[in-house]
PDB file of N, CA and C in Angstrom:
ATOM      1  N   UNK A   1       0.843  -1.180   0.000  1.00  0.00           N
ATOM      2  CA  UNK A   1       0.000   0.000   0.000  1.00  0.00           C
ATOM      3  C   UNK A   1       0.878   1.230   0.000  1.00  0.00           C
ATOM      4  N   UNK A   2       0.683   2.154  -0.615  1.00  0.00           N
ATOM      5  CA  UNK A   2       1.442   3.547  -0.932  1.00  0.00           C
ATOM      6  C   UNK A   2       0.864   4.345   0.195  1.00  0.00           C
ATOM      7  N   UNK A   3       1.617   5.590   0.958  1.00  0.00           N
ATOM      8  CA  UNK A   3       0.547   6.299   1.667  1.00  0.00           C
ATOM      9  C   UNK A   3       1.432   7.534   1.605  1.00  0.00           C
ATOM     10  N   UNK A   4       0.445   8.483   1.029  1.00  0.00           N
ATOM     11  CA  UNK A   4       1.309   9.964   1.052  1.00  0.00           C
ATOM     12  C   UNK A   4       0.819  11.071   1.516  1.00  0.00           C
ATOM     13  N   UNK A   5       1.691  11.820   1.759  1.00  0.00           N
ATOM     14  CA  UNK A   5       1.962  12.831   2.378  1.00  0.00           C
ATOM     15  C   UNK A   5       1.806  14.364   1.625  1.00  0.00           C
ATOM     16  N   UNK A   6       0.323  14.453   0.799  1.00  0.00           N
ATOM     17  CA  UNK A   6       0.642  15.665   0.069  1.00  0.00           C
ATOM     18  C   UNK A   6       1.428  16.998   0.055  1.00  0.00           C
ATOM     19  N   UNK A   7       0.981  17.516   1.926  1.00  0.00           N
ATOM     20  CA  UNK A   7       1.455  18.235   2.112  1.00  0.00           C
ATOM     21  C   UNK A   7       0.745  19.914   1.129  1.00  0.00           C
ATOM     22  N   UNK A   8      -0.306  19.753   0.914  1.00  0.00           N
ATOM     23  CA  UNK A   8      -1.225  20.349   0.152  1.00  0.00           C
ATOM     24  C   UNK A   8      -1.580  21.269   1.230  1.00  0.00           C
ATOM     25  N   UNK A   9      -0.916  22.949   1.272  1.00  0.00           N
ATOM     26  CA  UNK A   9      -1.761  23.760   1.956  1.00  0.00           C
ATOM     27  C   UNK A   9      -2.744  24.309   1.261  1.00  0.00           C
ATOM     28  N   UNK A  10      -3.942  24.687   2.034  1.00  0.00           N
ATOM     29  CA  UNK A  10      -4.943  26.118   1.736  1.00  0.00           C
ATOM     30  C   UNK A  10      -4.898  26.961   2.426  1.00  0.00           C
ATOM     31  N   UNK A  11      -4.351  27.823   1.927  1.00  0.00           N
ATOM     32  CA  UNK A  11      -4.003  28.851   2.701  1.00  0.00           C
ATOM     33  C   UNK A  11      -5.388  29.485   3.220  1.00  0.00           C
ATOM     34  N   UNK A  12      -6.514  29.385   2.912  1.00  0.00           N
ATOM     35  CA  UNK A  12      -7.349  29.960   3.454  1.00  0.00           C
ATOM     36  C   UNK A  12      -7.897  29.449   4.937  1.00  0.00           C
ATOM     37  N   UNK A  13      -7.326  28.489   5.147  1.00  0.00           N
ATOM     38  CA  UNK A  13      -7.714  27.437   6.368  1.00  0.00           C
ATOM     39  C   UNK A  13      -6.409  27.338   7.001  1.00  0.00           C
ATOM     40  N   UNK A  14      -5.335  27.513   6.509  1.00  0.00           N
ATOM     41  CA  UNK A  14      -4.360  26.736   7.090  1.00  0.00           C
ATOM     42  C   UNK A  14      -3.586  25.678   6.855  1.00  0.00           C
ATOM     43  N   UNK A  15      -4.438  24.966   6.737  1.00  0.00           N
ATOM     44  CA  UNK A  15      -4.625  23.379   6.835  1.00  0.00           C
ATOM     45  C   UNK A  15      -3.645  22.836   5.606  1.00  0.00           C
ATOM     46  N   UNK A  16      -3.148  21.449   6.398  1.00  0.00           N
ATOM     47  CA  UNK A  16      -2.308  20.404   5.456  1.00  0.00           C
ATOM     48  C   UNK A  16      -2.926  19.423   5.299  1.00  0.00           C
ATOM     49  N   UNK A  17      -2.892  19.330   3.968  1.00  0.00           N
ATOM     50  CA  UNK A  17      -3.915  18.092   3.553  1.00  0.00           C
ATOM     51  C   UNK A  17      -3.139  16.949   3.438  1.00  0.00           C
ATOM     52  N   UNK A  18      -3.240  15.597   4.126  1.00  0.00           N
ATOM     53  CA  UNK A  18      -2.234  14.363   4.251  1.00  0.00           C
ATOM     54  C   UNK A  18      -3.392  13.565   3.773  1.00  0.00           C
ATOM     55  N   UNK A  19      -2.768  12.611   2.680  1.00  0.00           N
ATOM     56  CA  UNK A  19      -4.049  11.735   1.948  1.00  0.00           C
ATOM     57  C   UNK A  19      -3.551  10.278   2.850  1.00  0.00           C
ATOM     58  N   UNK A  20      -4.130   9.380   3.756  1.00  0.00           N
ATOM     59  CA  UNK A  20      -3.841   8.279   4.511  1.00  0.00           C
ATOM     60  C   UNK A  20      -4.794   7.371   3.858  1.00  0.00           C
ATOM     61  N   UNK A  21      -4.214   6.407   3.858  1.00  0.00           N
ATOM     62  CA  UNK A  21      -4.682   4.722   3.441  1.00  0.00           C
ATOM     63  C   UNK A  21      -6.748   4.829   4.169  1.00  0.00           C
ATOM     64  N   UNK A  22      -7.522   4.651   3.669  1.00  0.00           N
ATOM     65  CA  UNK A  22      -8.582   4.481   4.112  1.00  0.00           C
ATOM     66  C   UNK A  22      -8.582   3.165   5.558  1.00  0.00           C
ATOM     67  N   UNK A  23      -7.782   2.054   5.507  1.00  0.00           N
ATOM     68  CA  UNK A  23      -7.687   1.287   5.922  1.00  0.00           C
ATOM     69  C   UNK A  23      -7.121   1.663   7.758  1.00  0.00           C
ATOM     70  N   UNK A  24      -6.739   3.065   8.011  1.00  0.00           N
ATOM     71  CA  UNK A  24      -6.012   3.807   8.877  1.00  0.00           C
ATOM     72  C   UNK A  24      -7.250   4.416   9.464  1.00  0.00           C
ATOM     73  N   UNK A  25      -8.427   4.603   9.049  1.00  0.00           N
ATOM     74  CA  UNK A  25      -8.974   5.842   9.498  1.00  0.00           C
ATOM     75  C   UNK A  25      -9.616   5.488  11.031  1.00  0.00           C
ATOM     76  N   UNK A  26      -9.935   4.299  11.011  1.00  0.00           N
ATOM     77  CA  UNK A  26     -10.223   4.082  13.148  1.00  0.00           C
ATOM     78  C   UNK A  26      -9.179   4.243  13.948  1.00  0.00           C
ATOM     79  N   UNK A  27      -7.641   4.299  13.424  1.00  0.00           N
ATOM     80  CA  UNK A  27      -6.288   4.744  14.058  1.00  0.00           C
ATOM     81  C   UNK A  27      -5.975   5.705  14.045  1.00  0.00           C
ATOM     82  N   UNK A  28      -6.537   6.788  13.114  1.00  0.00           N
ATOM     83  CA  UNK A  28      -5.456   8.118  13.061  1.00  0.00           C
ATOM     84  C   UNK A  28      -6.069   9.156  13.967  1.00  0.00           C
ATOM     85  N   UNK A  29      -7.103   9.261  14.343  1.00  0.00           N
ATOM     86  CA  UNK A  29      -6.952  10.044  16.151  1.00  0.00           C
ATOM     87  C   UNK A  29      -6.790   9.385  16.726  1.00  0.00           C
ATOM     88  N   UNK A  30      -6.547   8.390  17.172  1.00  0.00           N
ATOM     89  CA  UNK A  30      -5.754   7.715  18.369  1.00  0.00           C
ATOM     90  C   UNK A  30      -4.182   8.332  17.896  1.00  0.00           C
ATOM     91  N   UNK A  31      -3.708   8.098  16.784  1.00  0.00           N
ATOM     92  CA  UNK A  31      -2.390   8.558  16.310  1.00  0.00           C
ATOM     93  C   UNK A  31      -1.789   9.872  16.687  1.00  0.00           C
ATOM     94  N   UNK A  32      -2.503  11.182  16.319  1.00  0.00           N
ATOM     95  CA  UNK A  32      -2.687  12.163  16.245  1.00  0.00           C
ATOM     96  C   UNK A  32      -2.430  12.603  17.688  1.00  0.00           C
ATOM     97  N   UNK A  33      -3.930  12.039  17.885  1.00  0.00           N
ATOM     98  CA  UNK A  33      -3.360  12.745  20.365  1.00  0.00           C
ATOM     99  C   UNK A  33      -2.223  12.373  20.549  1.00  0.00           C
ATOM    100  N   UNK A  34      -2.097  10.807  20.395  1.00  0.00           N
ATOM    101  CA  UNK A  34      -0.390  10.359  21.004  1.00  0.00           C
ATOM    102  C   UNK A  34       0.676  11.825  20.382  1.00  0.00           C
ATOM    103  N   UNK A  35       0.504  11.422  18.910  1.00  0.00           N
ATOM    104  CA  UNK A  35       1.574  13.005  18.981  1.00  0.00           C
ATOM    105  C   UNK A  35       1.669  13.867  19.081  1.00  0.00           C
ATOM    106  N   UNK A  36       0.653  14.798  19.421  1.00  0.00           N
ATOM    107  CA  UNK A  36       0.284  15.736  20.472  1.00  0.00           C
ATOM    108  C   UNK A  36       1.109  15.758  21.752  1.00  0.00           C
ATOM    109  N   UNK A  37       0.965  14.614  22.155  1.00  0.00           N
ATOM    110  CA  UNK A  37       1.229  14.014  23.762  1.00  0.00           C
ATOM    111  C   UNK A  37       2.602  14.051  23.488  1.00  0.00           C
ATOM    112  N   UNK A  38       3.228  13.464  22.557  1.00  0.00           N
ATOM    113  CA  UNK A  38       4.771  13.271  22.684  1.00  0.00           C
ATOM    114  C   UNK A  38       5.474  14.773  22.302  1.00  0.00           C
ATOM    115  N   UNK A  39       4.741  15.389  21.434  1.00  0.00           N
ATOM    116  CA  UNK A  39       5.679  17.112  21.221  1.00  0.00           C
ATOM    117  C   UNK A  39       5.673  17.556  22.830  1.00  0.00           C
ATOM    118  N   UNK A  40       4.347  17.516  23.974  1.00  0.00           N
ATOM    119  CA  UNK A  40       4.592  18.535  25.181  1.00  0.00           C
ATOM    120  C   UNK A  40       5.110  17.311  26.143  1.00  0.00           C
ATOM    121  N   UNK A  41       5.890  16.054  25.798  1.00  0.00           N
ATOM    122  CA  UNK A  41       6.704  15.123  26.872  1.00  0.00           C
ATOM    123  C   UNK A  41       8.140  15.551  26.734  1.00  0.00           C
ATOM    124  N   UNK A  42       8.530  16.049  24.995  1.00  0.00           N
ATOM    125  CA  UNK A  42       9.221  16.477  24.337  1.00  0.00           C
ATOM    126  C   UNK A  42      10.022  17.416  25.275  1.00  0.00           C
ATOM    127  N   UNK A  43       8.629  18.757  25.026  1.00  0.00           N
ATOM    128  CA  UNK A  43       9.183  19.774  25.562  1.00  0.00           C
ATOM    129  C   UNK A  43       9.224  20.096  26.794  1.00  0.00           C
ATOM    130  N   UNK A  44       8.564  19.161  28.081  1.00  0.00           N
ATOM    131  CA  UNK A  44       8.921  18.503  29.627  1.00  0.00           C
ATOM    132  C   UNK A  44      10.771  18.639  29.415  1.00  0.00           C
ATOM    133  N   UNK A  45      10.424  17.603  28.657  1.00  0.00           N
ATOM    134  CA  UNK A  45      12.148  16.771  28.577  1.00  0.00           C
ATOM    135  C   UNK A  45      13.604  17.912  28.414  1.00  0.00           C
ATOM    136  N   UNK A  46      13.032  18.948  27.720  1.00  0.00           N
ATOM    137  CA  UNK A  46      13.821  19.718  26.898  1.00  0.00           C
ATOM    138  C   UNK A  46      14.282  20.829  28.430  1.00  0.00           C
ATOM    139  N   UNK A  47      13.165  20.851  28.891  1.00  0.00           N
ATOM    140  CA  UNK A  47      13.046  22.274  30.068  1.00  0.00           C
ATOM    141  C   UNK A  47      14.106  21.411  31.051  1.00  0.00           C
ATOM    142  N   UNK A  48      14.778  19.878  30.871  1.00  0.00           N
ATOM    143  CA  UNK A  48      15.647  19.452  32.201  1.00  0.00           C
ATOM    144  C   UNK A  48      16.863  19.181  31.075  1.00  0.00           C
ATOM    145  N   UNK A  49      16.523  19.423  29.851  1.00  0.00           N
ATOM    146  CA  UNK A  49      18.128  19.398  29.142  1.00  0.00           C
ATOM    147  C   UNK A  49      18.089  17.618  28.936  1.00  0.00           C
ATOM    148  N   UNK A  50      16.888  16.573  28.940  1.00  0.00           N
ATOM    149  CA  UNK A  50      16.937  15.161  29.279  1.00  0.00           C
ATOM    150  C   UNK A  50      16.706  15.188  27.436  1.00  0.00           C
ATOM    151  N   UNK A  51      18.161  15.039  26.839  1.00  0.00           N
ATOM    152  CA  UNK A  51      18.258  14.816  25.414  1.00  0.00           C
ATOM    153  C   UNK A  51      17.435  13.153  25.023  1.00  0.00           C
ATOM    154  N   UNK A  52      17.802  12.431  25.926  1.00  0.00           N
ATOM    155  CA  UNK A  52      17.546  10.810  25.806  1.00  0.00           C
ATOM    156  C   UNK A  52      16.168  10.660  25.447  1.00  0.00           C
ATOM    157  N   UNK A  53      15.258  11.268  26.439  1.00  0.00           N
ATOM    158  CA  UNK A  53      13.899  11.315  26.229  1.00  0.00           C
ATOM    159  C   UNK A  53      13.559  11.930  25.197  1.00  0.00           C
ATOM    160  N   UNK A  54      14.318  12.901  24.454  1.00  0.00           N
ATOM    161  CA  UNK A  54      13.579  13.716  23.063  1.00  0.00           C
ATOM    162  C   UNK A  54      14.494  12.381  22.460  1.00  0.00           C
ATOM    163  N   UNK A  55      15.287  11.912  22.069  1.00  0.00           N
ATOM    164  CA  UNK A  55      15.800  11.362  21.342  1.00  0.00           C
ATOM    165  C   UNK A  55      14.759   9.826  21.019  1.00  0.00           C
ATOM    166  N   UNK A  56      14.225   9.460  22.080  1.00  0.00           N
ATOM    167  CA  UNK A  56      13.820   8.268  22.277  1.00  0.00           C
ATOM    168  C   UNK A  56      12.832   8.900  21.677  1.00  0.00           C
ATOM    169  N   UNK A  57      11.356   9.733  22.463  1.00  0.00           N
ATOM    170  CA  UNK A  57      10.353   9.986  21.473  1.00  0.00           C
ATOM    171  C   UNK A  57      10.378  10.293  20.208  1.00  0.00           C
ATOM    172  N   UNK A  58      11.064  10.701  19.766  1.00  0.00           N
ATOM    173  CA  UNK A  58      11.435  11.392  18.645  1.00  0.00           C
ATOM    174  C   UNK A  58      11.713  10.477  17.665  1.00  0.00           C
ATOM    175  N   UNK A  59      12.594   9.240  17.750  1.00  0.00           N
ATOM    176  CA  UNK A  59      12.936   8.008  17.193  1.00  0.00           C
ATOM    177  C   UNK A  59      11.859   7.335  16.700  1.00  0.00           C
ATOM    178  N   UNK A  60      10.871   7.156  17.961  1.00  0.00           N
ATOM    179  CA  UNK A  60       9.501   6.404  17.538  1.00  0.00           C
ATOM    180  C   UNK A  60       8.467   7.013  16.867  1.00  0.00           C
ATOM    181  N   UNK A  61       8.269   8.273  16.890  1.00  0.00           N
ATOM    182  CA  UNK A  61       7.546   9.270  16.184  1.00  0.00           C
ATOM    183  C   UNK A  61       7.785   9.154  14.690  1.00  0.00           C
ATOM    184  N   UNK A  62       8.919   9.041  14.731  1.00  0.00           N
ATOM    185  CA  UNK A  62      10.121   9.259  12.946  1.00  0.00           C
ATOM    186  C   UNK A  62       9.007   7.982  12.688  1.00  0.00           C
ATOM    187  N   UNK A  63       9.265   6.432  13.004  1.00  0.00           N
ATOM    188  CA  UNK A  63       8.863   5.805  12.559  1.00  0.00           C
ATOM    189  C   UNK A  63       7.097   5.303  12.693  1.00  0.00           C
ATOM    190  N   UNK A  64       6.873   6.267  13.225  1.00  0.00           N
ATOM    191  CA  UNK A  64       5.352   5.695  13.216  1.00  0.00           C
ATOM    192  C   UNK A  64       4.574   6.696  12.190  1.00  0.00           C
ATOM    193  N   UNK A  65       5.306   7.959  12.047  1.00  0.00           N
ATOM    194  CA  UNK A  65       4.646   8.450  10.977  1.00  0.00           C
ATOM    195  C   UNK A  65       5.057   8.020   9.460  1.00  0.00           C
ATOM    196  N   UNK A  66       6.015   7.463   9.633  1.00  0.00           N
ATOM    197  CA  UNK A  66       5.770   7.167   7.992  1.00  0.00           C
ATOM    198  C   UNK A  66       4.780   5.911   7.904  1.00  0.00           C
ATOM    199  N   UNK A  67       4.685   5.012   9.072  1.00  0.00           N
ATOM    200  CA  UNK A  67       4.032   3.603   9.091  1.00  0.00           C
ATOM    201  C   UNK A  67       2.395   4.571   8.649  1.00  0.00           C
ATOM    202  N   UNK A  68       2.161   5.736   9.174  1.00  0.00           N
ATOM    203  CA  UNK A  68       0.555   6.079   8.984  1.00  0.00           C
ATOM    204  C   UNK A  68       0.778   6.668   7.351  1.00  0.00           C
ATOM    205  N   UNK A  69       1.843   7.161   6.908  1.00  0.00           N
ATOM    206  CA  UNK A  69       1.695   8.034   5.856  1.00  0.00           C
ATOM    207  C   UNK A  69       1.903   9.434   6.054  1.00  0.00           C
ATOM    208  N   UNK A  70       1.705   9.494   7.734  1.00  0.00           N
ATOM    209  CA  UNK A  70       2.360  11.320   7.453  1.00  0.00           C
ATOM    210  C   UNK A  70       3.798  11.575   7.362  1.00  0.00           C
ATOM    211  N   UNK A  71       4.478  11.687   6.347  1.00  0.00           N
ATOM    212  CA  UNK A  71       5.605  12.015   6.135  1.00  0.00           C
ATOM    213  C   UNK A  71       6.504  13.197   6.544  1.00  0.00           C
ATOM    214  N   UNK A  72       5.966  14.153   6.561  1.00  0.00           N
ATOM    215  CA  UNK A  72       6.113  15.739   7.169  1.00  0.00           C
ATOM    216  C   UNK A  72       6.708  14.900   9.126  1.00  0.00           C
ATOM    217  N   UNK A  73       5.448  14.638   9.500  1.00  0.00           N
ATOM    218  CA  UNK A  73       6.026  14.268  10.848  1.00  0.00           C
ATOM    219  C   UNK A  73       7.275  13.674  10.740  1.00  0.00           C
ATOM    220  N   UNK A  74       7.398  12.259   9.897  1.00  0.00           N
ATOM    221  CA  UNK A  74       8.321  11.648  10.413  1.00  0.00           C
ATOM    222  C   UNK A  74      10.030  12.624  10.060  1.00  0.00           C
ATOM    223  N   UNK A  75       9.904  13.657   8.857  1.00  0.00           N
ATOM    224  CA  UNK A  75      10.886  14.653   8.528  1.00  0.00           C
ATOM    225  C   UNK A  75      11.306  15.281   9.678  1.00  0.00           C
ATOM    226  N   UNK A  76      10.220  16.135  10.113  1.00  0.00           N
ATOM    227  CA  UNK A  76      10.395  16.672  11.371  1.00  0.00           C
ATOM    228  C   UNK A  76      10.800  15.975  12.718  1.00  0.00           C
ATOM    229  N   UNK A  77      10.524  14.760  13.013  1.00  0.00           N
ATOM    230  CA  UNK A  77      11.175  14.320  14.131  1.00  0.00           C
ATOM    231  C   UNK A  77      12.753  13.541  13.981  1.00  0.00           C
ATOM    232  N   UNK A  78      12.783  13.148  12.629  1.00  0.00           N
ATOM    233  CA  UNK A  78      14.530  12.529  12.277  1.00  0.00           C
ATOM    234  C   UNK A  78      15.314  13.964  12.344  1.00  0.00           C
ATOM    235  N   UNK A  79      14.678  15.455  12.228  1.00  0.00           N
ATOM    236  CA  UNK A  79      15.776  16.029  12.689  1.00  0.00           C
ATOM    237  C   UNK A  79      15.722  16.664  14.273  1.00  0.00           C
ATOM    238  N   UNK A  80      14.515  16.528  14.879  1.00  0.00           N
ATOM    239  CA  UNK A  80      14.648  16.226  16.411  1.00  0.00           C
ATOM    240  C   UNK A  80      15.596  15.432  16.695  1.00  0.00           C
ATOM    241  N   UNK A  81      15.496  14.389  16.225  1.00  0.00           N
ATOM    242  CA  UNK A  81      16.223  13.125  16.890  1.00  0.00           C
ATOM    243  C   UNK A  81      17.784  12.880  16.149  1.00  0.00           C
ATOM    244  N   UNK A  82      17.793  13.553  15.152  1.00  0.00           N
ATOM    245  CA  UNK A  82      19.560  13.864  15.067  1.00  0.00           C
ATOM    246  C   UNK A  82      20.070  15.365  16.103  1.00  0.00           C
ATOM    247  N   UNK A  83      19.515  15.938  16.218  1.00  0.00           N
ATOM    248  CA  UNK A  83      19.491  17.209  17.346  1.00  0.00           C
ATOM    249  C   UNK A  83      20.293  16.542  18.520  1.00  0.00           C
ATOM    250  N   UNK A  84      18.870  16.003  19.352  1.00  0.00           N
ATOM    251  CA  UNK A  84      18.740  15.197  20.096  1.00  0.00           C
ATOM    252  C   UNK A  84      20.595  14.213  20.768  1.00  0.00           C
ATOM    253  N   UNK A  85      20.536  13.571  19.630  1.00  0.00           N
ATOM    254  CA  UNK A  85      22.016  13.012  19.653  1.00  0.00           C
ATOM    255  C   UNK A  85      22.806  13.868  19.886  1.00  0.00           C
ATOM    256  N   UNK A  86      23.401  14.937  19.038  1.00  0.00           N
ATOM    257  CA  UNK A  86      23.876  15.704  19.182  1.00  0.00           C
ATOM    258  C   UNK A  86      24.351  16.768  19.902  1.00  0.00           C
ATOM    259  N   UNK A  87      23.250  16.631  21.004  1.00  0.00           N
ATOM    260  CA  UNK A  87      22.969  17.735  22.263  1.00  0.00           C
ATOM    261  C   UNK A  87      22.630  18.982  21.976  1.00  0.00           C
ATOM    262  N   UNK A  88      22.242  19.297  20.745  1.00  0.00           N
ATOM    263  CA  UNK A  88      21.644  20.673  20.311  1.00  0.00           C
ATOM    264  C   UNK A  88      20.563  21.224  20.370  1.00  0.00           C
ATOM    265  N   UNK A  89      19.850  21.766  21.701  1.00  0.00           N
ATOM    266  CA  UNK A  89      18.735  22.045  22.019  1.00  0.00           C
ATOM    267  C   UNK A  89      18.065  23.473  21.319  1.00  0.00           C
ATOM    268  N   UNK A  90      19.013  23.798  21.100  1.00  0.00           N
ATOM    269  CA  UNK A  90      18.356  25.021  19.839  1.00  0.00           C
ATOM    270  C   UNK A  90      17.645  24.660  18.890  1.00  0.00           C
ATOM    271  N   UNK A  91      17.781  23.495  18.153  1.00  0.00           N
ATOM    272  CA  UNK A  91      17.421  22.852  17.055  1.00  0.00           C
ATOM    273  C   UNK A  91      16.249  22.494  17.351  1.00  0.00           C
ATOM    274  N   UNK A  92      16.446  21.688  18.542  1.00  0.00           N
ATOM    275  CA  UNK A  92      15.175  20.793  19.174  1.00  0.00           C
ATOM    276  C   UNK A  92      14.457  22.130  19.441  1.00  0.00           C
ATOM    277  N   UNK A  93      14.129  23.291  19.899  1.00  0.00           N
ATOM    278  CA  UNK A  93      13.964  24.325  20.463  1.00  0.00           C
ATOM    279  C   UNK A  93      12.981  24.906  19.095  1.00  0.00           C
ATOM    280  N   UNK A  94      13.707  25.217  18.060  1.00  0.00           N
ATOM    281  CA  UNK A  94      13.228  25.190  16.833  1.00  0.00           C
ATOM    282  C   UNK A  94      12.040  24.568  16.349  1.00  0.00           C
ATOM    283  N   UNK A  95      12.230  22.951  16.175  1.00  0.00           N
ATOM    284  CA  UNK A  95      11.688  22.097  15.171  1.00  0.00           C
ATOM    285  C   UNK A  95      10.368  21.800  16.189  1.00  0.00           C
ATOM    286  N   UNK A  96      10.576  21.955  17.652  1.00  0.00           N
ATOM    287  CA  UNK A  96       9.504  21.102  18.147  1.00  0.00           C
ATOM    288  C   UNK A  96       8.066  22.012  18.214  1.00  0.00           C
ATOM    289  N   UNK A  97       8.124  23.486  18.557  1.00  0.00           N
ATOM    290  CA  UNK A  97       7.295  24.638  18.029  1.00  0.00           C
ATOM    291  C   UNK A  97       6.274  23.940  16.582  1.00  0.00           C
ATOM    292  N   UNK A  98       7.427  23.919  15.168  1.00  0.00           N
ATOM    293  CA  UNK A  98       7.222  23.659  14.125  1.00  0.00           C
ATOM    294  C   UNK A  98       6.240  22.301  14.177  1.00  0.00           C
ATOM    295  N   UNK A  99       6.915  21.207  14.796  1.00  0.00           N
ATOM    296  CA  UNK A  99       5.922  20.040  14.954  1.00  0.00           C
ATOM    297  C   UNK A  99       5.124  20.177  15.599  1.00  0.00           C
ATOM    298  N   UNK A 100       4.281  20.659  17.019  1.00  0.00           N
ATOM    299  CA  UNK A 100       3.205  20.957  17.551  1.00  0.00           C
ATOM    300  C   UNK A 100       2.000  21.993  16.046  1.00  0.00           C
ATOM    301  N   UNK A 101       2.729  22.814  15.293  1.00  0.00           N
ATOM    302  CA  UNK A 101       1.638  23.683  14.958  1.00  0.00           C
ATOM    303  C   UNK A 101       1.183  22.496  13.830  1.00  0.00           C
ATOM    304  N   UNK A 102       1.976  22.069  13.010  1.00  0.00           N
ATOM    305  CA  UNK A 102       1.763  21.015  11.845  1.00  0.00           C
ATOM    306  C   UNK A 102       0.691  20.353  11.944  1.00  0.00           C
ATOM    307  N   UNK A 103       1.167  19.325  13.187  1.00  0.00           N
ATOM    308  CA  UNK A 103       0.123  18.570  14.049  1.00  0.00           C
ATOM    309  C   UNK A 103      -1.190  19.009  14.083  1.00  0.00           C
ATOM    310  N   UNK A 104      -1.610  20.157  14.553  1.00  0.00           N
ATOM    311  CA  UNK A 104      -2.416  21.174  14.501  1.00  0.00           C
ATOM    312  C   UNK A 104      -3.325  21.525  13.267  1.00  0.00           C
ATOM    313  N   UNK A 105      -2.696  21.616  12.000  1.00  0.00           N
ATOM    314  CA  UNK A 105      -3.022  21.744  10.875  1.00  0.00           C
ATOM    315  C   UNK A 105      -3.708  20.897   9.750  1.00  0.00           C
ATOM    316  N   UNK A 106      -3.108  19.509  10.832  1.00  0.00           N
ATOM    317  CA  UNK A 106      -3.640  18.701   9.646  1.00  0.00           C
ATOM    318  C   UNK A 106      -4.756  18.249   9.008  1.00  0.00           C
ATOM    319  N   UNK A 107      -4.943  17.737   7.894  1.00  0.00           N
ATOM    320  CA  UNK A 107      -6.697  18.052   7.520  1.00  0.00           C
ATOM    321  C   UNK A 107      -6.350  16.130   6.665  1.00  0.00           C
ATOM    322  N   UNK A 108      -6.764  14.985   7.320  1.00  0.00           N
ATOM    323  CA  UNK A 108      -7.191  13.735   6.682  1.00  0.00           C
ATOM    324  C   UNK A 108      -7.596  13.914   5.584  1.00  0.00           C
ATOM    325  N   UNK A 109      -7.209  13.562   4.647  1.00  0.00           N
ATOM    326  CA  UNK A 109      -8.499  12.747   3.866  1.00  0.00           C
ATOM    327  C   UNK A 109      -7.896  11.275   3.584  1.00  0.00           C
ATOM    328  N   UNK A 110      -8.552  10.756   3.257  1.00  0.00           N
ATOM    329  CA  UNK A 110      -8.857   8.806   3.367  1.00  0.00           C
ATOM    330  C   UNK A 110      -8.801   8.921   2.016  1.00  0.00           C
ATOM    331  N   UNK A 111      -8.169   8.082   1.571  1.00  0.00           N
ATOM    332  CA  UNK A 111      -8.021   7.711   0.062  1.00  0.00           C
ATOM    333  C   UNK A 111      -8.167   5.847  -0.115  1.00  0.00           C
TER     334      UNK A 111
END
C-alpha cells in the first residue's frame, strides 16, 4: 500500500492536507493525540536538558509516521532526533514549536 503525504496547503484554512490509506482511518486520532502528547513530553524533557527522552520519542515518532503516511512528521522528528544526539537544544527548540503547529493543521483525507 502507498501512503502519502501531500502536504497540500490552503491557505485559506491553514490546513495540510495528508491523503492516509482508508484502511487507517479508526487509528489516526488515536495517532494524532499520542503526537500531540509526545511534542509537550518532548518539551517537559527539553526544560531538564533530558536529550535521551527527546531522542527516544522522537525516534519512535520518525517511525510511526511514515508507518501512517504522514511524512512531514516523520521529517520533522529525524531532525529532532539527530538534534537530540547531538545535544543541540536550539534545534530541538526550533523544530519542536514547528511540529506541535503542523500537528495542529492537519486536515485527513482517506483515500
Amino acid at each position: 500500500m502507498a501512503y502519502t503525504d501531500s502536504a497540500n496547503s490552503s491557505a485559506a484554512q491553514g490546513k495540510e492536507v495528508v491523503h492516509v490509506d482508508s484502511s487507517f482511518e479508526p487509528l489516526v486520532p488515536k495517532f494524532m493525540v499520542n503526537r500531540k502528547k509526545e511534542v509537550v513530553a518532548m518539551q517537559e524533557a527539553m526544560a531538564s536538558q533530558d536529550f535521551e527522552t527527546v531522542r527516544k520519542i522522537s525516534h519512535g515518532m520518525k517511525g510511526a509516521g511514515g508507518s501512517y503516511g504522514f511524512d512531514r512528521v516523520s521529517e520533522i522528528a529525524a531532525i529532532i532526533e539527530q538534534a537530540a544526539k547531538a545535544t543541540d537544544g536550539s534545534v530541538i527548540q526550533r523544530e519542536l514549536p514547528l511540529l506541535g503547529a503542523y500537528l495542529e493543521r492537519i486536515e485527513v483525507v482517506y483515500d
